[in-house]
Every structure is written in C-alpha cells, then in structure tokens.
C-alpha atoms as a PDB file:
ATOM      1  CA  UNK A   1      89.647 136.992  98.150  1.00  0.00           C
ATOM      2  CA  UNK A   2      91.671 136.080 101.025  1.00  0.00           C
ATOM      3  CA  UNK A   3      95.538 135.484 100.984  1.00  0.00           C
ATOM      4  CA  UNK A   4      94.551 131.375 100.099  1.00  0.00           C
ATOM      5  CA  UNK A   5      92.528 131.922  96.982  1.00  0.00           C
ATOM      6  CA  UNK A   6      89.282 131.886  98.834  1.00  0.00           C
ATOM      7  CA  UNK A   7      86.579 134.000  97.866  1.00  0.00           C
ATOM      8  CA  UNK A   8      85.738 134.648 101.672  1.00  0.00           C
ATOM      9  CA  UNK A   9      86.408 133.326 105.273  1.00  0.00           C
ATOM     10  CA  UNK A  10      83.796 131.650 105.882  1.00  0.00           C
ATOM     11  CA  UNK A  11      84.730 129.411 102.447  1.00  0.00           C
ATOM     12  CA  UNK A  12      87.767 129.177 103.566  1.00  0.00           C
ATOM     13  CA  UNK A  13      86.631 127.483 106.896  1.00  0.00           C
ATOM     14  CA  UNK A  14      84.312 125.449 105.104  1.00  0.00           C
ATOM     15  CA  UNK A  15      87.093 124.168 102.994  1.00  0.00           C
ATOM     16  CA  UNK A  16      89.557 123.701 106.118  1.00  0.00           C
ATOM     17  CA  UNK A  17      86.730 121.616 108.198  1.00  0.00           C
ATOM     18  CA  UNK A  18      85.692 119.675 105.636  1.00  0.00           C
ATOM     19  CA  UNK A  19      88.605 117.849 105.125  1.00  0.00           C
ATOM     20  CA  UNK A  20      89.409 117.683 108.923  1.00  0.00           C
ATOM     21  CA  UNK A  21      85.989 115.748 108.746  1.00  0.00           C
ATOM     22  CA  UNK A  22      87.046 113.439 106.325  1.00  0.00           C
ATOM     23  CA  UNK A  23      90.373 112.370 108.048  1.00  0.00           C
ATOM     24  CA  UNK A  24      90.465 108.856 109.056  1.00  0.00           C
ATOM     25  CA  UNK A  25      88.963 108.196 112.515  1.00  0.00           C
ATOM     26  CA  UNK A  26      92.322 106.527 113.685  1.00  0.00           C
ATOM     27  CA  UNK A  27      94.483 108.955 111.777  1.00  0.00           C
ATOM     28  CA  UNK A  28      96.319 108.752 109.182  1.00  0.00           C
ATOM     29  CA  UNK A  29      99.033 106.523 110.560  1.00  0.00           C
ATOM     30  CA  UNK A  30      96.933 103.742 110.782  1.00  0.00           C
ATOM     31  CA  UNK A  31      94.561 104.392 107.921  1.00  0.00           C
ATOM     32  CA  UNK A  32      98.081 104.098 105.940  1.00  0.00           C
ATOM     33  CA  UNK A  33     100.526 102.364 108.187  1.00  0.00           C
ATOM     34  CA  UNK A  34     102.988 101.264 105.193  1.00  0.00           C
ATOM     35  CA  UNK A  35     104.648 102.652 102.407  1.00  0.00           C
ATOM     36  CA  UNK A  36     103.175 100.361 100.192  1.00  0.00           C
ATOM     37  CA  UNK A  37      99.541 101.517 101.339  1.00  0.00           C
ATOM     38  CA  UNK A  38     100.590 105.308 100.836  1.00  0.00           C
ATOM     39  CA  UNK A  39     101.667 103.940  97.452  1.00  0.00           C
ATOM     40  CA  UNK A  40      98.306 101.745  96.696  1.00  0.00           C
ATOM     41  CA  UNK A  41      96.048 104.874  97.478  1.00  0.00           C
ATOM     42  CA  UNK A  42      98.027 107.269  95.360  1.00  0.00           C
ATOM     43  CA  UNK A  43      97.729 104.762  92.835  1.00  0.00           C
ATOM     44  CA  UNK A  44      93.466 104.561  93.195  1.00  0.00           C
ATOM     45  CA  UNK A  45      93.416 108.315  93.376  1.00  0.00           C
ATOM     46  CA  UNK A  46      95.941 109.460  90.795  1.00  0.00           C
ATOM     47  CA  UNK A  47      94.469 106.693  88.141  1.00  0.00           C
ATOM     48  CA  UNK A  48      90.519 106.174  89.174  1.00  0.00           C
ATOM     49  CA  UNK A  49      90.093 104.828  85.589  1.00  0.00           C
ATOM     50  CA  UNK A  50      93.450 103.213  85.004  1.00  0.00           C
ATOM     51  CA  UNK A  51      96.885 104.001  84.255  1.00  0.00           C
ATOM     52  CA  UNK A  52      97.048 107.069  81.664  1.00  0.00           C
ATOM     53  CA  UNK A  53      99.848 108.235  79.969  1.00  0.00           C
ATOM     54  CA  UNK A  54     100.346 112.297  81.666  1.00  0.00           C
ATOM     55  CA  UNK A  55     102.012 113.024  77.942  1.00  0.00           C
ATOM     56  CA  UNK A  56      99.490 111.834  75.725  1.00  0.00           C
ATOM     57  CA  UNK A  57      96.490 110.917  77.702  1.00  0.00           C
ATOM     58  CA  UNK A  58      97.133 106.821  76.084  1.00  0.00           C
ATOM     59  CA  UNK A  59      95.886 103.840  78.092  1.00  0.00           C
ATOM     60  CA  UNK A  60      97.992 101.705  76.833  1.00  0.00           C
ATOM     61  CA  UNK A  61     100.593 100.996  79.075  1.00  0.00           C
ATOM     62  CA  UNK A  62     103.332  98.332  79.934  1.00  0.00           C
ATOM     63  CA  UNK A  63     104.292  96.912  83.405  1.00  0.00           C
ATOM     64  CA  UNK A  64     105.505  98.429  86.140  1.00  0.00           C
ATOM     65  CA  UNK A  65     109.829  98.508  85.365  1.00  0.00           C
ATOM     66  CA  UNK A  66     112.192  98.036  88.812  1.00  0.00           C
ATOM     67  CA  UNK A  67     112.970 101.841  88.816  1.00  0.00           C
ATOM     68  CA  UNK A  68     109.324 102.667  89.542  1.00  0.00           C
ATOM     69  CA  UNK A  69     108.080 103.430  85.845  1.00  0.00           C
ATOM     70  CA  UNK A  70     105.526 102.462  83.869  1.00  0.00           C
ATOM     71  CA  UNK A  71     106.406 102.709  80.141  1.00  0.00           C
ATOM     72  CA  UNK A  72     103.835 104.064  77.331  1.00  0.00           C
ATOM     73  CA  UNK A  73     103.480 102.194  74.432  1.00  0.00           C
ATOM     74  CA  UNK A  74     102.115 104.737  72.398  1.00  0.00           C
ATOM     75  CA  UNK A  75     104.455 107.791  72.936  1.00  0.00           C
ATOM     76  CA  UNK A  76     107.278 105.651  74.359  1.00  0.00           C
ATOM     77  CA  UNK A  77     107.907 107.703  77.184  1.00  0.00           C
ATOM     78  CA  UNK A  78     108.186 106.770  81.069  1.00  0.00           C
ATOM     79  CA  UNK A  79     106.176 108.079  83.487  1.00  0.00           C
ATOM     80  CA  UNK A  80     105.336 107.245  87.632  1.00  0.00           C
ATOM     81  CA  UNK A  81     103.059 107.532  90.215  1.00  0.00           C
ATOM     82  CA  UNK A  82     104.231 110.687  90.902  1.00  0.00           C
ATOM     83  CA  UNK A  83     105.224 112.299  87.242  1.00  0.00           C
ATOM     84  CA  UNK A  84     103.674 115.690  87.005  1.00  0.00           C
ATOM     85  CA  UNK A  85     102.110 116.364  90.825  1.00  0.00           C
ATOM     86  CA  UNK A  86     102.998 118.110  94.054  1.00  0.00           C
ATOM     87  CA  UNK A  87     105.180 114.778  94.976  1.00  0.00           C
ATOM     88  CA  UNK A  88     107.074 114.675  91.630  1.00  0.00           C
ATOM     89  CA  UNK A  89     110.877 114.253  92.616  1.00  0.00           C
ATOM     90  CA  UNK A  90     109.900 113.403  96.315  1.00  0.00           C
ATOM     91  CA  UNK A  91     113.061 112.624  98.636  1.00  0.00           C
ATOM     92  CA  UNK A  92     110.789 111.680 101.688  1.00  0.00           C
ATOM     93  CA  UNK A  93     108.818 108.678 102.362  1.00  0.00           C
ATOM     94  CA  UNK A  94     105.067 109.147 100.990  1.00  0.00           C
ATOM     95  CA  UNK A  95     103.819 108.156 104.732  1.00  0.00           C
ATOM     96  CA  UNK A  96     105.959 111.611 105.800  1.00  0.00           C
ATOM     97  CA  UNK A  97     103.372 113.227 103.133  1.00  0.00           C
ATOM     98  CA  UNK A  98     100.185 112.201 103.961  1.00  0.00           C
ATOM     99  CA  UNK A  99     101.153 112.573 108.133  1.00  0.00           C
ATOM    100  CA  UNK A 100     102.269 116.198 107.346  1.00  0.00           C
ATOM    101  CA  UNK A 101      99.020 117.008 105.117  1.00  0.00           C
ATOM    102  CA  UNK A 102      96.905 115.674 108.077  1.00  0.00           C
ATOM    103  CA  UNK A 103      98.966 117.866 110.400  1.00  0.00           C
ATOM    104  CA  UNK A 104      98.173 121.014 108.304  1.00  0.00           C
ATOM    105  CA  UNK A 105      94.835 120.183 107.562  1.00  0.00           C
ATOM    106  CA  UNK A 106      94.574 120.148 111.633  1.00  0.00           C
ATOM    107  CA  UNK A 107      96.095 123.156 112.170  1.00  0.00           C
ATOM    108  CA  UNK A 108      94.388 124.753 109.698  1.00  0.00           C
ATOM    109  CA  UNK A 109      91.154 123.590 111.135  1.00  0.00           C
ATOM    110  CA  UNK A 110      91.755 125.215 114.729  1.00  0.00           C
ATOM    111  CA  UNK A 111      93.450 128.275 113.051  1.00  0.00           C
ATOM    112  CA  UNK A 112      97.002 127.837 113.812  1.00  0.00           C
ATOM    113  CA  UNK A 113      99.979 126.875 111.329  1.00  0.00           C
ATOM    114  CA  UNK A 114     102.966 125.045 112.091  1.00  0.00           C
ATOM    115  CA  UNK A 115     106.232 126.459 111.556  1.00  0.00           C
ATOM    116  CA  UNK A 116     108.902 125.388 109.584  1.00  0.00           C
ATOM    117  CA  UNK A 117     110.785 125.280 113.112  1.00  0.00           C
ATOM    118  CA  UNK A 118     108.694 122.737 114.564  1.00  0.00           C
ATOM    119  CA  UNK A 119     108.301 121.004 110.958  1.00  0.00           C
ATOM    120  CA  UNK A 120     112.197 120.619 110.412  1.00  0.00           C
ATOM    121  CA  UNK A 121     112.453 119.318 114.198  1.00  0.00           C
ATOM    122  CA  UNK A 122     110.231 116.427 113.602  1.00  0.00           C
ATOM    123  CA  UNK A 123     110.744 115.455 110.112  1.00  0.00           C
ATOM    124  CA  UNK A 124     114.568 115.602 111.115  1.00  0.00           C
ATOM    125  CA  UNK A 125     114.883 118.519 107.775  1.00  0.00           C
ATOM    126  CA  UNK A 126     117.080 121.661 107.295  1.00  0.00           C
ATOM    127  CA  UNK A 127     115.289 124.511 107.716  1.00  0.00           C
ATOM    128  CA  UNK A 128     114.819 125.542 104.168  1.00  0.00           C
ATOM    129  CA  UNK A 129     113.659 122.154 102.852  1.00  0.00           C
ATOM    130  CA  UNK A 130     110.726 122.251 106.082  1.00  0.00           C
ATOM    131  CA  UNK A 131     109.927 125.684 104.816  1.00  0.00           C
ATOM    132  CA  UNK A 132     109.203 124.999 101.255  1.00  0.00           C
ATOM    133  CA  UNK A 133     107.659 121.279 102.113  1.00  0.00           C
ATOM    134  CA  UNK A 134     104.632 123.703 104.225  1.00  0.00           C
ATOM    135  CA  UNK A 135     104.411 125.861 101.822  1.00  0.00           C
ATOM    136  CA  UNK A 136     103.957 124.004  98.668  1.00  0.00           C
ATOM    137  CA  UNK A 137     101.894 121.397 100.897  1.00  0.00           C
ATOM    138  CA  UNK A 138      99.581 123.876 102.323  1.00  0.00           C
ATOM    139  CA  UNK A 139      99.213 125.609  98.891  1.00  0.00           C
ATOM    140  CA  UNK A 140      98.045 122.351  97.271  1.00  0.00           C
ATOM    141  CA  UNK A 141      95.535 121.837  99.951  1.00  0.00           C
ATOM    142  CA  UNK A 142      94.001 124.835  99.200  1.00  0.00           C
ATOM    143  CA  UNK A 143      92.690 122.957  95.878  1.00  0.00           C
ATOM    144  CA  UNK A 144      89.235 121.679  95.168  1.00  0.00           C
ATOM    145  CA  UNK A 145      88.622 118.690  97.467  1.00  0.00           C
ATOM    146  CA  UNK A 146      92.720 118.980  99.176  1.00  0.00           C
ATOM    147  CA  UNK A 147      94.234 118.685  95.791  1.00  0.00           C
ATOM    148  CA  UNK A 148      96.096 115.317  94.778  1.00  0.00           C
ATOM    149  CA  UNK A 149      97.364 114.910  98.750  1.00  0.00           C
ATOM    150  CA  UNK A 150      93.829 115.869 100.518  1.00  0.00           C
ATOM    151  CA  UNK A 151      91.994 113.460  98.437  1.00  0.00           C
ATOM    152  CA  UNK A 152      94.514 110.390  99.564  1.00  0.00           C
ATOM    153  CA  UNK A 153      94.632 111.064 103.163  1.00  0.00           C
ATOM    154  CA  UNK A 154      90.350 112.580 103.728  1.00  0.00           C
ATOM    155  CA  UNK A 155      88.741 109.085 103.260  1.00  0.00           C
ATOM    156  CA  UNK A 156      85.678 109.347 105.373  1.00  0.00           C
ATOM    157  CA  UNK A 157      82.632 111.287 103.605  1.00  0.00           C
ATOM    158  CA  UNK A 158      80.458 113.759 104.882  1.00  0.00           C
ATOM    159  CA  UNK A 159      76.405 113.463 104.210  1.00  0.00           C
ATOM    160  CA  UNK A 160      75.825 116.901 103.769  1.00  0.00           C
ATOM    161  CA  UNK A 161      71.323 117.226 104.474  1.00  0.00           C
ATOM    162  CA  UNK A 162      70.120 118.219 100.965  1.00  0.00           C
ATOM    163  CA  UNK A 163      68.286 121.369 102.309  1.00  0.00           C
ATOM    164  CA  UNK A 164      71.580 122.785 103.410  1.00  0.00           C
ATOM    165  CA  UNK A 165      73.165 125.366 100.529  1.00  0.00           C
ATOM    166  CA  UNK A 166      76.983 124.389 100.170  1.00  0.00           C
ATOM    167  CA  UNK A 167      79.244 127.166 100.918  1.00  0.00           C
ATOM    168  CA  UNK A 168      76.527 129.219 103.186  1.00  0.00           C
ATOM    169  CA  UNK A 169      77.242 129.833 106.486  1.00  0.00           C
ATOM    170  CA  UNK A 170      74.435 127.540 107.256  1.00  0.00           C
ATOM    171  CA  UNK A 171      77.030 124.866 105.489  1.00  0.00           C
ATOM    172  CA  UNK A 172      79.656 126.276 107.864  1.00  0.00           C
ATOM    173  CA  UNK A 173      77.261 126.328 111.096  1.00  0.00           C
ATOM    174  CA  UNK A 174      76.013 122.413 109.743  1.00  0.00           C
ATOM    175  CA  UNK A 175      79.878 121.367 109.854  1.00  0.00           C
ATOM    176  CA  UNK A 176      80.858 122.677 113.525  1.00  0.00           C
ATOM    177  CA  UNK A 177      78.239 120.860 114.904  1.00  0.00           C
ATOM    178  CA  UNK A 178      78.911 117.988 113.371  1.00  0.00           C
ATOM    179  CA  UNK A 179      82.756 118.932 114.718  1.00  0.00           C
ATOM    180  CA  UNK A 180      81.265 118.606 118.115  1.00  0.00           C
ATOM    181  CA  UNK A 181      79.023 115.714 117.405  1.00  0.00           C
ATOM    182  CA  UNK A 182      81.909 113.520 116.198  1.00  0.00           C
ATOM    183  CA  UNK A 183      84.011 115.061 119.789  1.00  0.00           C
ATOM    184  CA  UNK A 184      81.034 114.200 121.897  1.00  0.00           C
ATOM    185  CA  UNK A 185      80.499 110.633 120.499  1.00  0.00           C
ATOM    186  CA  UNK A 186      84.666 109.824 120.543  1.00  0.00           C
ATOM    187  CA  UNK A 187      84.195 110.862 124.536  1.00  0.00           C
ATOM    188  CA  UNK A 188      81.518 108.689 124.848  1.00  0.00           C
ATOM    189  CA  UNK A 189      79.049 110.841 125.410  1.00  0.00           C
ATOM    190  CA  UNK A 190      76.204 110.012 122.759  1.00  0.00           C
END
C-alpha cells in the first residue's frame, strides 16, 4: 500500500494519468469559465438523479431559498450544493477549486507536488489555509474516479480497448501512449 491508499505504484499512476486524460482539452478555465458553470456541474454531478435530501435520502424537495438552500419537505431540514462534501463551508470561489484540482492532478501526473508556498502565493492564502486546501484536495483525489472534485473538472472519457486488463501495467503502458498520442496530435504532428 503506498502512502495514498494505493495498493501499488503502478495503480497509483494509473489513477494519476487517468484523470490527467480526462481534463478538458482547453483546461479547466475555459471548460468552466464562470462561477455559475462551476456551480451547474457540481449540481449534475452531486445530484445525477435529482436533488436528494443528504439526511434522509427524500426527493422531495422545495426551491432553491436566496441563502443557497434547498429545503426538505420531508425532514424539514436545509441542505446545499455543498452540505456534507470536501467543499462544505467553502470560503473560496468554486472556479479556485476545480483550477487547483487540475493543478494537482498535473502535478501528480509528472510526479511533482506543489507546495503550500507556491499554492498560498497564487491563491493570495496564508500559509496554513494553502497547506490544508492541498492536503484535503489531494486526499480526495485519491478517491475512486477523483472523488466529488475529479469527477467535475475530468470531463473527457477515455476508450479503454476491451482486450486491455484495467489496472495491469499493460493499462498503465496503454495510457502513456495515449499521453504521447494526445502531445503529438496538440503539436500537430498526426
């Protein structure tokens, strides 16, 4: 097991390319250049089958209130986008999210991580906020699939050939050309 919960490196890899892979081609920034599209596809990945109530799993809920809530019926309680995940009590802008999920998820990718120096310069953070912001970000990206964040900012798929065994190092081998593939064709080579 290695120090990210992964049963081996070369999982781990597999894990870190793969959703490199499935960033936008033009980035995140301009997959998601508002707010209010940060907002929409939290919204289509948090509810995929409609708004649920996180306290007792209800479907029947009211409108959307000014503060941001959406009010259950059923149990009475309020609830948000964000109630219960990584981004629950957020202070920054979603947008600052997503950008600094695609920024691990590249440095992860070529083996380097960014340090909480160099994340509190350019998110304009104290030290100690930067520090935690990588580390709980990071840790959630570790999940299946990115966790709640990796599956809102890795849009793109990846066909995967059916004869290849997910999570063999033929898997791993299949992605890193298809790294170089992807470089090749943005450089106008194929």
């Amino acid at each position: 097991m290695t120090e990210n919960g992964f049963a081996n490196t070369t999982l781990e890899r597999i894990h870190w390319l793969t959703l490199y892979l499935r960033l936008p081609a033009g980035g995140v920034d301009e997959k998601f250049p508002t707010e209010s599209a940060c907002e929409e596809r939290l919204r289509e990945i948090r509810w995929p089958e409609g708004l649920t109530c996180p306290k007792c799993s209800k479907k029947d809920i009211g409108n959307l209130t000014s503060e941001n809530f959406y009010p259950c019926k059923s149990c009475k309680k309020q609830f948000s986008d964000t109630s219960g995940t990584i981004l629950h009590g957020r202070m920054l802008d979603l947008r600052v999210y997503f950008q600094f999920s695609a920024d691990i998820v590249l440095h992860q990718k070529i083996g380097t991580i960014p340090s909480a120096h160099v994340t509190k310069d350019s998110l304009g953070l104290a030290y100690a906020t930067a520090y935690r912001l990588k580390k709980n970000l990071t840790r959630s990206l570790t999940e299946v699939d990115g966790g709640l964040l990796g599956r809102c900012i890795c849009v793109d798929e990846i066909d995967l050939p059916q004869h290849i065994d997910p999570g063999s190092e033929v898997h791993l081998i299949w992605l890193d050309a298809e790294d170089r593939r992807r470089r090749q064709r943005s450089l106008g080579f194929e």
